[in-house]
N, C-alpha and C. Protein backbone atom coordinates (compact mmCIF):
# COMPACT_ATOMS: atom_id res chain seq x y z
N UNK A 1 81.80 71.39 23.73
CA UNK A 1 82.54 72.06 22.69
C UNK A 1 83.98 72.29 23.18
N UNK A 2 84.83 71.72 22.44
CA UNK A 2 86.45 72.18 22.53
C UNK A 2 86.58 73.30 22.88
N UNK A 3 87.10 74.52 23.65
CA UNK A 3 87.90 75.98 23.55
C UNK A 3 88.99 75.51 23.34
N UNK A 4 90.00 76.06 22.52
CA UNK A 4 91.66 76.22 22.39
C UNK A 4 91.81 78.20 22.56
N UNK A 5 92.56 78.14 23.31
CA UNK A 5 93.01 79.15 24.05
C UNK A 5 94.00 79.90 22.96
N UNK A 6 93.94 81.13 22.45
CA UNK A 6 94.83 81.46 21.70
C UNK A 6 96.02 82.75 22.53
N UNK A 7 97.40 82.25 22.70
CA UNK A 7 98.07 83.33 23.99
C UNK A 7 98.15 84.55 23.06
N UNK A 8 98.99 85.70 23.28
CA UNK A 8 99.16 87.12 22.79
C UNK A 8 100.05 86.61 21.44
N UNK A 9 100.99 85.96 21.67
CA UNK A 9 102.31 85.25 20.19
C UNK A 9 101.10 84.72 19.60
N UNK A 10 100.10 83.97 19.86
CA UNK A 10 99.83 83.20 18.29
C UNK A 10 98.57 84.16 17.98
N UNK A 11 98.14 84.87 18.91
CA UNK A 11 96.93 85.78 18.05
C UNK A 11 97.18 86.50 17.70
N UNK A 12 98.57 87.29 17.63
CA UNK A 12 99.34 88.55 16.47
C UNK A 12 99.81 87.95 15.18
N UNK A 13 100.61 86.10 15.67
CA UNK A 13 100.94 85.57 14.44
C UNK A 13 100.01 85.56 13.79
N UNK A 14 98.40 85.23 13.90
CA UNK A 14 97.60 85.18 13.07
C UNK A 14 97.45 86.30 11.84
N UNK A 15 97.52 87.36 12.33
CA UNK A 15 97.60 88.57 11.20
C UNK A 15 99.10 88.75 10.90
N UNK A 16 100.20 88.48 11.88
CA UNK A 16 101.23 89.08 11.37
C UNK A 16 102.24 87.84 10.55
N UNK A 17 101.39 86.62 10.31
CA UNK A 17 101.97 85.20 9.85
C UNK A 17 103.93 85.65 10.52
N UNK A 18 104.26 85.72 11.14
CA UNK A 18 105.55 85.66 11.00
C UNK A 18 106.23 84.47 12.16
N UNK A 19 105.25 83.10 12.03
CA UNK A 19 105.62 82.04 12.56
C UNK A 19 106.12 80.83 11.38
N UNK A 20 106.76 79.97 11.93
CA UNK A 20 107.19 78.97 10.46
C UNK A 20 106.19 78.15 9.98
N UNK A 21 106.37 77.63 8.97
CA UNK A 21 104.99 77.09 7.59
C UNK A 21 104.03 76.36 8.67
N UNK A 22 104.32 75.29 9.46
CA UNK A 22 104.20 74.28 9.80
C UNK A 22 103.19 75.21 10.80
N UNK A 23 103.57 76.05 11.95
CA UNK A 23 102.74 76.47 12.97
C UNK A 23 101.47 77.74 12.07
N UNK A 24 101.80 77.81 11.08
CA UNK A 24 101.21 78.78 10.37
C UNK A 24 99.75 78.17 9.84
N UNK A 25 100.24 76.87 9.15
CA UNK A 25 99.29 75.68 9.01
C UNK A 25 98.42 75.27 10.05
N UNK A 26 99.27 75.18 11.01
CA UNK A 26 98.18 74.75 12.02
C UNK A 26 97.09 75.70 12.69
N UNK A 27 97.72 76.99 12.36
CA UNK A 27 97.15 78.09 13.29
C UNK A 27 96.21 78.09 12.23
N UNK A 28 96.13 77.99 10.87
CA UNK A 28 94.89 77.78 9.42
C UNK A 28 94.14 77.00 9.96
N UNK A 29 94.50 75.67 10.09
CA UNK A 29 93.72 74.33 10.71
C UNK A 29 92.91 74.88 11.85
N UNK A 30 93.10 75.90 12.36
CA UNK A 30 92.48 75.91 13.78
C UNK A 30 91.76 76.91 13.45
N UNK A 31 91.54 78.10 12.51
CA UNK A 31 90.64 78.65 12.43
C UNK A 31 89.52 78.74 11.53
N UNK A 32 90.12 77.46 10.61
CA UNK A 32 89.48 76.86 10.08
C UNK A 32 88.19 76.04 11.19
N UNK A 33 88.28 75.20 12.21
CA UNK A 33 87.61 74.66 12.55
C UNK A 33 86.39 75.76 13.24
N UNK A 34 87.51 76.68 14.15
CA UNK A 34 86.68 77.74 14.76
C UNK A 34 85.51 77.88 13.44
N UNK A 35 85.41 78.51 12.22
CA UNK A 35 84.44 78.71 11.38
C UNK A 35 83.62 78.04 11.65
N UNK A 36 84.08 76.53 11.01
CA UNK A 36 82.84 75.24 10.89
C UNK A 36 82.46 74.77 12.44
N UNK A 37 82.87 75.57 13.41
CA UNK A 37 81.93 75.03 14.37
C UNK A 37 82.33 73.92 15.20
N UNK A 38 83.83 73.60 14.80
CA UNK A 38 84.14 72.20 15.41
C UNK A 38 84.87 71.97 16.50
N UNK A 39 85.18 73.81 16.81
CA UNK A 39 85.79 74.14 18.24
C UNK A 39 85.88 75.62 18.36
N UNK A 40 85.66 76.42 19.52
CA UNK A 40 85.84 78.01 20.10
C UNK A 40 87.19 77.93 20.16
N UNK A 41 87.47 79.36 18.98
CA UNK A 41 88.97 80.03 19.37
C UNK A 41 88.91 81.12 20.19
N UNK A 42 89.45 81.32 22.01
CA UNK A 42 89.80 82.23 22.28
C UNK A 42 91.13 83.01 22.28
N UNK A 43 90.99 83.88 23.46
CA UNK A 43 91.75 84.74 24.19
C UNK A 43 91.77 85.34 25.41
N UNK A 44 92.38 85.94 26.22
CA UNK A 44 92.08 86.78 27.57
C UNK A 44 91.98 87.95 27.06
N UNK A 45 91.66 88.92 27.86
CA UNK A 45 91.55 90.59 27.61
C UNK A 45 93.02 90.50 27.37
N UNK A 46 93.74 90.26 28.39
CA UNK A 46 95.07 91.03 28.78
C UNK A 46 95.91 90.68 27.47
N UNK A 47 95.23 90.04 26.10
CA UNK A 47 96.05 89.93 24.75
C UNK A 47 96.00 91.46 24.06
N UNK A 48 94.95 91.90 24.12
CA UNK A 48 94.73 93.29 23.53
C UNK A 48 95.50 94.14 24.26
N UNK A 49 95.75 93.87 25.43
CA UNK A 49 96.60 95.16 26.07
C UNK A 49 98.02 94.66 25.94
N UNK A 50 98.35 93.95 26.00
CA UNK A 50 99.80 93.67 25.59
C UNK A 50 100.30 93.99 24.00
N UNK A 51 99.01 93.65 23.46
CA UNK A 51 99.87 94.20 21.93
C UNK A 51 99.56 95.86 21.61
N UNK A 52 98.80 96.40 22.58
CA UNK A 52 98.95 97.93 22.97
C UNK A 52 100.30 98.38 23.25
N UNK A 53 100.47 97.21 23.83
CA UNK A 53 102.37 98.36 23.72
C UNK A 53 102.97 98.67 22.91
N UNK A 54 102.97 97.56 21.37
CA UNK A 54 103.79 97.99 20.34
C UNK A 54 103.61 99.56 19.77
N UNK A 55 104.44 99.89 18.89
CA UNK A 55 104.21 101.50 18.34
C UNK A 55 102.76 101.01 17.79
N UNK A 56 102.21 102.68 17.93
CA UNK A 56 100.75 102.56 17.27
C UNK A 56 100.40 102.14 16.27
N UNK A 57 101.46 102.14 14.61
CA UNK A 57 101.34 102.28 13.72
C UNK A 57 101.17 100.52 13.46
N UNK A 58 101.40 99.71 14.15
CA UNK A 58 101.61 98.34 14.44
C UNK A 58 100.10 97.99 14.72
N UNK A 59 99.28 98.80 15.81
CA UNK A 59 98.19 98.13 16.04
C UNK A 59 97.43 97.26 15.33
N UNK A 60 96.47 98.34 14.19
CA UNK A 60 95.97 97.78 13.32
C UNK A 60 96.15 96.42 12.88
N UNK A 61 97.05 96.55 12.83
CA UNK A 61 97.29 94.84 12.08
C UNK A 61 97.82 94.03 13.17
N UNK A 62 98.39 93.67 14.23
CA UNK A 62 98.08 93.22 15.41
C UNK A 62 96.43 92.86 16.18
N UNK A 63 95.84 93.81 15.75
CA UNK A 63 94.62 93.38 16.06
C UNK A 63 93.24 92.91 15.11
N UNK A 64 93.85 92.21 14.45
CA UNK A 64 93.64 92.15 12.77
C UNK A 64 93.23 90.28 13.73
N UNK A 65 94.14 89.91 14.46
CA UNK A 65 93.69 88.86 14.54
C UNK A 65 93.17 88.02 15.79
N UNK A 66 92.74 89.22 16.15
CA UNK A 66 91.61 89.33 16.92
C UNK A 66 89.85 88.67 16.51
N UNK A 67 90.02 89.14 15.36
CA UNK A 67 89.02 89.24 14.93
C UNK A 67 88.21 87.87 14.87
N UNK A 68 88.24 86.70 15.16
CA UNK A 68 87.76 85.51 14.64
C UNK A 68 88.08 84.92 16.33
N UNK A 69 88.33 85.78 17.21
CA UNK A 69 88.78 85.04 18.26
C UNK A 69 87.55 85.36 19.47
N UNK A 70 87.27 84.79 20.32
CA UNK A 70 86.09 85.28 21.31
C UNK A 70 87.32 85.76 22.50
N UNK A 71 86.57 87.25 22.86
CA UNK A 71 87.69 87.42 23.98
C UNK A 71 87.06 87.30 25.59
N UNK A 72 87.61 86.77 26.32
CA UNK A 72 87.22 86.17 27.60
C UNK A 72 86.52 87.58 28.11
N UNK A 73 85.35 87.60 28.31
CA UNK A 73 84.67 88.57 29.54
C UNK A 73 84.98 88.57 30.55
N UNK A 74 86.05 87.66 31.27
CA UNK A 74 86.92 87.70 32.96
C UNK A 74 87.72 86.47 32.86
N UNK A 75 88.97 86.99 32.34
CA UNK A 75 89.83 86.27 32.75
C UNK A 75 90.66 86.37 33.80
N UNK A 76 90.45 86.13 35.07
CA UNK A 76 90.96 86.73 36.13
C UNK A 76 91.08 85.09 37.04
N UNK A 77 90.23 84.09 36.65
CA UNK A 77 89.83 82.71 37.16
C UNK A 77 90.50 81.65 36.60
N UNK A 78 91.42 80.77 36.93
CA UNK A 78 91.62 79.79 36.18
C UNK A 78 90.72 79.08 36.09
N UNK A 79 90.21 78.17 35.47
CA UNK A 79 89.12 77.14 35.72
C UNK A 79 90.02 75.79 35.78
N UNK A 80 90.75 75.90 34.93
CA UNK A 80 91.24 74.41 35.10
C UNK A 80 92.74 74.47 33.71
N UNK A 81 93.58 73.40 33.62
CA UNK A 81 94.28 73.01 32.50
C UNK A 81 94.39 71.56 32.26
N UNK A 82 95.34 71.61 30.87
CA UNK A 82 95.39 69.75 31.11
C UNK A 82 97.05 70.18 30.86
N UNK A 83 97.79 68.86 30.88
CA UNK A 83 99.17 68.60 30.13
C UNK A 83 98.96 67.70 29.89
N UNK A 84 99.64 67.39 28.61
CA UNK A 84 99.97 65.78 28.86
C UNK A 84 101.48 65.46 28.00
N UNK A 85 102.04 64.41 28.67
CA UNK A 85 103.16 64.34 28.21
C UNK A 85 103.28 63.00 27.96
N UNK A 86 104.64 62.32 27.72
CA UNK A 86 104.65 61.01 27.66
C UNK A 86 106.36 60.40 27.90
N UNK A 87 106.27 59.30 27.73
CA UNK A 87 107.94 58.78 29.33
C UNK A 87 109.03 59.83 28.50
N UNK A 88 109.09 59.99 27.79
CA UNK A 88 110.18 60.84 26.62
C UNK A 88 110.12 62.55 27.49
N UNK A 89 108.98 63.00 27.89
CA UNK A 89 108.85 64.55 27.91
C UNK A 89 108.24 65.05 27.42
């Protein structure tokens, strides 16, 4: 099964949409799949505590998009990454 990793910016954009059409779409596309099963959307803990800093009145809906995301039980380990690029960058 795919994981796609969701960082602290795109799991607030999720509730707080205030990314452009195009990444907004995709961030749809992707939790769209999470639903049907066709890949795990996470996160680390340390997303919830970072958007703890904003004023309180912010939380709520900061953590609004949380909700559809699995949050890592120990993220403290890398396991691994990929990149990939191509002769351009």
């Amino acid at each position: 099964m795919l994981k796609v990793y969701f960082d602290n910016n795109v799991a607030s954009a999720v509730s707080k949409c205030d990314f452009g059409k195009a990444e907004q779409d995709a961030i749809k596309q992707l939790l769209e799949a999470n639903r049907s099963g066709k890949l795990e959307l996470g996160t680390s803990r340390h997303t919830q505590r970072e958007m703890e800093r904003a004023p309180a009145q912010h939380h709520p809906k900061l953590k609004m998009g949380l909700a559809e995301l699995d949050v890592a039980k120990d993220d403290h380990t890398v396991l691994g990454f990929y990149t990939q690029t191509d002769p351009y960058g």
